[in-house]
C-alpha atoms as a PDB file:
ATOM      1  CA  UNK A   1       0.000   0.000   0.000  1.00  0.00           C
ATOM      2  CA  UNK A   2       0.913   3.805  -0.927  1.00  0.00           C
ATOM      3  CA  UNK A   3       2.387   5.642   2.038  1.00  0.00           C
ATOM      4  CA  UNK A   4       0.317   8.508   0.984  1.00  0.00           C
ATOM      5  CA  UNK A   5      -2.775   6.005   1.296  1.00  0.00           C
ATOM      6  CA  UNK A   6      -4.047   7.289  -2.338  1.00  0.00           C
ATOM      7  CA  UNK A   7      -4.107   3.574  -2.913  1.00  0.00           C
ATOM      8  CA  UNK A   8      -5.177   1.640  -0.450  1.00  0.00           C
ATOM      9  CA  UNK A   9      -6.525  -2.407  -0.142  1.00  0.00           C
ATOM     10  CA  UNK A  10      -8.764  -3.785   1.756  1.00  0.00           C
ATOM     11  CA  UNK A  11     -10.333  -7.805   3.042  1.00  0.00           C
ATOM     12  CA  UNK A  12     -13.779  -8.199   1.329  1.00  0.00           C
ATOM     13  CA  UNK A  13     -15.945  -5.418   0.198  1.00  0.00           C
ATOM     14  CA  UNK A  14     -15.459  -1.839   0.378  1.00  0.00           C
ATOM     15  CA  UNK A  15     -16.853   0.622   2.510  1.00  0.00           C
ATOM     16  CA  UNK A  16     -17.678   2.962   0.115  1.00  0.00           C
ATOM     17  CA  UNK A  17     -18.812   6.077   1.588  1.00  0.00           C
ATOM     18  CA  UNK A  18     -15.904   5.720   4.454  1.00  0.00           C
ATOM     19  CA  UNK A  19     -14.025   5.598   1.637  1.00  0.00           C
ATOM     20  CA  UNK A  20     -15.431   8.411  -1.110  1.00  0.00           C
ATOM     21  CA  UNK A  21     -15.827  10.270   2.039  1.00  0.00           C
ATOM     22  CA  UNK A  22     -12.733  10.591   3.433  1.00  0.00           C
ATOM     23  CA  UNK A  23     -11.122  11.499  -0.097  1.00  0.00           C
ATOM     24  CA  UNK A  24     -13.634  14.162  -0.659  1.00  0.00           C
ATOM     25  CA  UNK A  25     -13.300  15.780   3.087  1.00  0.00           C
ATOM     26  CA  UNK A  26      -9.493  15.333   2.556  1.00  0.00           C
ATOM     27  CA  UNK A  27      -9.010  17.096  -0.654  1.00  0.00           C
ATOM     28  CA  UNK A  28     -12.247  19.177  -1.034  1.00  0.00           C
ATOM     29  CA  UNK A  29      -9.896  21.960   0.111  1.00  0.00           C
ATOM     30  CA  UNK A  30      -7.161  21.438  -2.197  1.00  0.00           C
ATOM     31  CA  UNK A  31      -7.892  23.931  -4.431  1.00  0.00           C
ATOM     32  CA  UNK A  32      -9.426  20.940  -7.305  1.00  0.00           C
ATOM     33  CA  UNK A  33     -12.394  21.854  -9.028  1.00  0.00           C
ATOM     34  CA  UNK A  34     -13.213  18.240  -9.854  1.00  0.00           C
ATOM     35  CA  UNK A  35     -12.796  15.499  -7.747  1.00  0.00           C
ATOM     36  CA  UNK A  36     -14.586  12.579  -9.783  1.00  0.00           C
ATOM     37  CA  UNK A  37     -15.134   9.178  -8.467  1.00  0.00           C
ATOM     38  CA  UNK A  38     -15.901   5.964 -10.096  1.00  0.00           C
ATOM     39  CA  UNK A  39     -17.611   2.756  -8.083  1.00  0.00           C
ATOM     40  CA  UNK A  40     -17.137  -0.333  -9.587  1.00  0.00           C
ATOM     41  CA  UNK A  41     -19.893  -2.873  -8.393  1.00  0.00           C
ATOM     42  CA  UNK A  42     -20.214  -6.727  -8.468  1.00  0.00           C
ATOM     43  CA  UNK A  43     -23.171  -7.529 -10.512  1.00  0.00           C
ATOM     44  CA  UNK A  44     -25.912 -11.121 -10.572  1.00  0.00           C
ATOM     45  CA  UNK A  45     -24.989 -12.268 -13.628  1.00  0.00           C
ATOM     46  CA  UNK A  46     -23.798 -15.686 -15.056  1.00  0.00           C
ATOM     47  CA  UNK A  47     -25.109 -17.593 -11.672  1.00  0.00           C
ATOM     48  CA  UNK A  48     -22.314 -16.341  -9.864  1.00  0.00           C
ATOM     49  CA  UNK A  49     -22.544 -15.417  -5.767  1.00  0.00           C
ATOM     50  CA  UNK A  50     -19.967 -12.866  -6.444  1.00  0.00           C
ATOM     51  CA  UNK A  51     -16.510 -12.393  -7.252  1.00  0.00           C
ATOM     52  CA  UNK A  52     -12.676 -12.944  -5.847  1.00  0.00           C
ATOM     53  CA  UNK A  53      -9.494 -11.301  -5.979  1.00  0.00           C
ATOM     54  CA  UNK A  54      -5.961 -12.134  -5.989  1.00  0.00           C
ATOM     55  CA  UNK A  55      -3.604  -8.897  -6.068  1.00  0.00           C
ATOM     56  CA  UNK A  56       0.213  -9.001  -6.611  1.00  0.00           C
ATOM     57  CA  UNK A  57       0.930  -6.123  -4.537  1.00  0.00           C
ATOM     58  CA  UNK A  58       4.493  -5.226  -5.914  1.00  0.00           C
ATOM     59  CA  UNK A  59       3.177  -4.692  -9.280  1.00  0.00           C
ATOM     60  CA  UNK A  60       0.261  -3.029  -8.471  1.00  0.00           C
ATOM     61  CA  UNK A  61       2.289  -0.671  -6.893  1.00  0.00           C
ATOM     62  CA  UNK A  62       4.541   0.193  -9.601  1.00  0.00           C
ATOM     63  CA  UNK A  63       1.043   0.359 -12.172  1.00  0.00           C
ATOM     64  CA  UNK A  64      -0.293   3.134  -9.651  1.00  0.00           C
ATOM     65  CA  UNK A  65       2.857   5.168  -8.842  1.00  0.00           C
ATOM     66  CA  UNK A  66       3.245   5.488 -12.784  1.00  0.00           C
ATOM     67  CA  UNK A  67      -0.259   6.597 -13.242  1.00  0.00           C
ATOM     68  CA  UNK A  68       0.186   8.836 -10.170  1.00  0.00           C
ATOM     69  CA  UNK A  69       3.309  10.867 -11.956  1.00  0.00           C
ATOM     70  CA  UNK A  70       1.105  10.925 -15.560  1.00  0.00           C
ATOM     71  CA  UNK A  71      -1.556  12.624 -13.116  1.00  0.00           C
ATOM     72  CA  UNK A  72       0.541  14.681 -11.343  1.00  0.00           C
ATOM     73  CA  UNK A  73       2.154  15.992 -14.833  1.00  0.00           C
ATOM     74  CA  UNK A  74      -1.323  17.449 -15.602  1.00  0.00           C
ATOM     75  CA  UNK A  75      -1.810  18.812 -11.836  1.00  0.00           C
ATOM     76  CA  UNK A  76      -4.130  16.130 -10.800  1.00  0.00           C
ATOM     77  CA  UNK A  77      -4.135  12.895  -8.134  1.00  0.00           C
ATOM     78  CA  UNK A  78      -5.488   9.714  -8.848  1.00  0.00           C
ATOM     79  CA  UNK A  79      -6.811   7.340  -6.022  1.00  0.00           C
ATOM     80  CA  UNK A  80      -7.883   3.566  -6.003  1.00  0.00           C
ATOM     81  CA  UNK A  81      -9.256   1.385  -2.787  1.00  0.00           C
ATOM     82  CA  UNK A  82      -9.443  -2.470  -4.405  1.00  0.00           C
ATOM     83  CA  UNK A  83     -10.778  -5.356  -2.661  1.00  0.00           C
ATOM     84  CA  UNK A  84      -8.804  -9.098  -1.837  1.00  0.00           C
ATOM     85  CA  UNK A  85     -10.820 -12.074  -1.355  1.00  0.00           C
ATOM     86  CA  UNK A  86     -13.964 -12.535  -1.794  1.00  0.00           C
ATOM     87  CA  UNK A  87     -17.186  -9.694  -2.841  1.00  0.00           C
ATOM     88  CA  UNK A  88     -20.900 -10.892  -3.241  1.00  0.00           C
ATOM     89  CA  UNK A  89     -23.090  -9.453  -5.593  1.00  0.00           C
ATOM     90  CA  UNK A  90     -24.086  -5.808  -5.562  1.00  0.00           C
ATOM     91  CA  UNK A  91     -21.094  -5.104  -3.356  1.00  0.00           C
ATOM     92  CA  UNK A  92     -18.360  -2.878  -4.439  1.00  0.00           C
ATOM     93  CA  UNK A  93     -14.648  -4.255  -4.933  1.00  0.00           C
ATOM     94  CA  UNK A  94     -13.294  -1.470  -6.736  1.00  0.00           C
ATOM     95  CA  UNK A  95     -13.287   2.382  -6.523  1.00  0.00           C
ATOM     96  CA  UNK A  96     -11.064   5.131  -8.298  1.00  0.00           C
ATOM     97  CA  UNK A  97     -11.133   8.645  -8.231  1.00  0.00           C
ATOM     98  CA  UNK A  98      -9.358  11.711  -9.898  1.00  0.00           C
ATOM     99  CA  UNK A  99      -8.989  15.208  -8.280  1.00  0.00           C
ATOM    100  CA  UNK A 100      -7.967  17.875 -10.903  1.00  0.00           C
ATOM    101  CA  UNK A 101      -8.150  21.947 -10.948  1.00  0.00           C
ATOM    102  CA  UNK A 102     -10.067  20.993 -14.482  1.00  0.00           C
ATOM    103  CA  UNK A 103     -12.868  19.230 -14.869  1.00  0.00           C
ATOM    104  CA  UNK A 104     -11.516  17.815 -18.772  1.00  0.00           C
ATOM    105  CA  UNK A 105      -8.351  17.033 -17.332  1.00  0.00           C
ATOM    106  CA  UNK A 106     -10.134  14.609 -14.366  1.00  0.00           C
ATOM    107  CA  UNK A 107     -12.775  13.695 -16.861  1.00  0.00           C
ATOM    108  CA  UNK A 108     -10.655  12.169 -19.026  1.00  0.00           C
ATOM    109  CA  UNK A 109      -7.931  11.093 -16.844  1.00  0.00           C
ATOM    110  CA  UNK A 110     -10.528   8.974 -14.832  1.00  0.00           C
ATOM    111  CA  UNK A 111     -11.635   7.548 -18.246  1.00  0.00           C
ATOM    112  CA  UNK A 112      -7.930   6.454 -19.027  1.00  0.00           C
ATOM    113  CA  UNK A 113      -6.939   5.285 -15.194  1.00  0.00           C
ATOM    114  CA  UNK A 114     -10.047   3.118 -15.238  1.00  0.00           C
ATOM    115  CA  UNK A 115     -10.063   1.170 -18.458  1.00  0.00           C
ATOM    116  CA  UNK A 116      -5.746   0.916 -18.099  1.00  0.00           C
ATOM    117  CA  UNK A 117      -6.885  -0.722 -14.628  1.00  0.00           C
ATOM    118  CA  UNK A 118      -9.055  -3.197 -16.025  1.00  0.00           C
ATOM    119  CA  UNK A 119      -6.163  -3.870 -19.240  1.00  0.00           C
ATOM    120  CA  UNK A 120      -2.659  -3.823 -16.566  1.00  0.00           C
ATOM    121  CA  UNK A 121      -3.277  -4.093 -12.914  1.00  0.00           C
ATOM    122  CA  UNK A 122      -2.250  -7.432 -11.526  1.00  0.00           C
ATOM    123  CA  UNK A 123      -5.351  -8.567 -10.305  1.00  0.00           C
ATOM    124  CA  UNK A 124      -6.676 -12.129 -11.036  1.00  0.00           C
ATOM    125  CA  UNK A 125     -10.178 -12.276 -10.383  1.00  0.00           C
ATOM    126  CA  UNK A 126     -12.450 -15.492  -9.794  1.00  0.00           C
ATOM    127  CA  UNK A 127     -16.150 -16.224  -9.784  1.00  0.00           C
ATOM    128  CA  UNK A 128     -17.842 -17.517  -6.674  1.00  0.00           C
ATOM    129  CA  UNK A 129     -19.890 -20.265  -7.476  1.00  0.00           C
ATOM    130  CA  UNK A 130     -21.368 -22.778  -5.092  1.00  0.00           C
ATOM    131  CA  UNK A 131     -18.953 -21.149  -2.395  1.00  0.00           C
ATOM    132  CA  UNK A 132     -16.067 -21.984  -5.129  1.00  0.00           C
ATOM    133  CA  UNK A 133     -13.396 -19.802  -6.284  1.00  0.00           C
ATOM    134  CA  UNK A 134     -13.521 -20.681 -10.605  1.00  0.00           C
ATOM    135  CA  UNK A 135     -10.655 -18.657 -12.385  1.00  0.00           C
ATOM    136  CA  UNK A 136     -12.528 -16.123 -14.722  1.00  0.00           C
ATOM    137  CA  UNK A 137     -10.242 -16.752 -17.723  1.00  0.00           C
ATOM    138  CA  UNK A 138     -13.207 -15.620 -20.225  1.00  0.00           C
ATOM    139  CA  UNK A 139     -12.813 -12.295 -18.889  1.00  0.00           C
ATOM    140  CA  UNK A 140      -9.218 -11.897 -18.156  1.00  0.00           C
ATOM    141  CA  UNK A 141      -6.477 -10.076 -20.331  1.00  0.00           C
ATOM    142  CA  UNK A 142      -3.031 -10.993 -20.217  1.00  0.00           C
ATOM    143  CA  UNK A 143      -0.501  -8.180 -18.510  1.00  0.00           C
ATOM    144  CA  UNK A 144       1.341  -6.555 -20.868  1.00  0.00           C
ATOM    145  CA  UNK A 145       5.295  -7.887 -20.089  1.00  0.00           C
ATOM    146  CA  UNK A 146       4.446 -10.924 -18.281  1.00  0.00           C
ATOM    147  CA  UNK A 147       4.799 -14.423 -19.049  1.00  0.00           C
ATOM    148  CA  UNK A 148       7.995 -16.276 -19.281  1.00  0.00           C
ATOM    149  CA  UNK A 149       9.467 -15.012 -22.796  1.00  0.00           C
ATOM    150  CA  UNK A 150       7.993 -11.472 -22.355  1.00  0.00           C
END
């Protein structure tokens, strides 16, 4: 985890207005005009329970400290709470949020961050069915430099 907790993880689902909270009362004095967020919510589909997440944390780390400094070269922050283990249904395992003096800039920075998330973070993520962890390869991408001749 971030020193600076602008990325932090956490067992299970997220709280999410602790969470959104405590970002906006932190930084709604920061002198951004936009602080967008983006909840990311486990949906009843496919007869699953929910889903599960494994996280390589050294990775991860290096992902979000390189989208911090793209952020940071337009003035802006970028901030990410993730969940490990398991999330049932219409819980939330992911949230990310940009805070930017411009709207555009966070607008389309939160875009970016979120779809690059869903592309590069190390995250593996499995169904839950019938109390079962079942890797989710139909939905997975491979990481861009990984694998043993990358």
């Amino acid at each position: 985890m971030n020193n600076d907790k602008n990325l932090q993880l956490f067992d299970g689902d997220l709280p999410v207005e602790n969470i959104t909270n405590s970002w906006y009362k932190k930084f709604k004095n920061s002198n951004y005009g936009a602080i967008i967020t983006f909840v990311g919510v486990v949906r009843d589909e496919d007869g699953i329970e929910g889903l599960s997440f494994d996280i390589y944390e050294p990775i991860l780390n290096n992902w979000f400290n390189s989208w911090q400094k793209k952020a940071n070269e337009k003035n802006a922050i970028v901030l990410m709470a993730h969940s490990k283990g398991d999330v049932l249904n219409h819980k939330s395992s992911y949230i990310a949020a940009v805070c930017s003096p411009k709207r555009r800039v966070a607008l389309e920075l939160i875009d970016e961050f979120v779809e690059d998330f869903k592309k590069s973070a190390p995250i593996w993520k499995y169904d839950i069915i019938d109390g079962k962890r079942v890797y989710a390869q139909d939905r997975s991408t491979k990481i861009e430099g990984s694998g043993i001749l990358a």
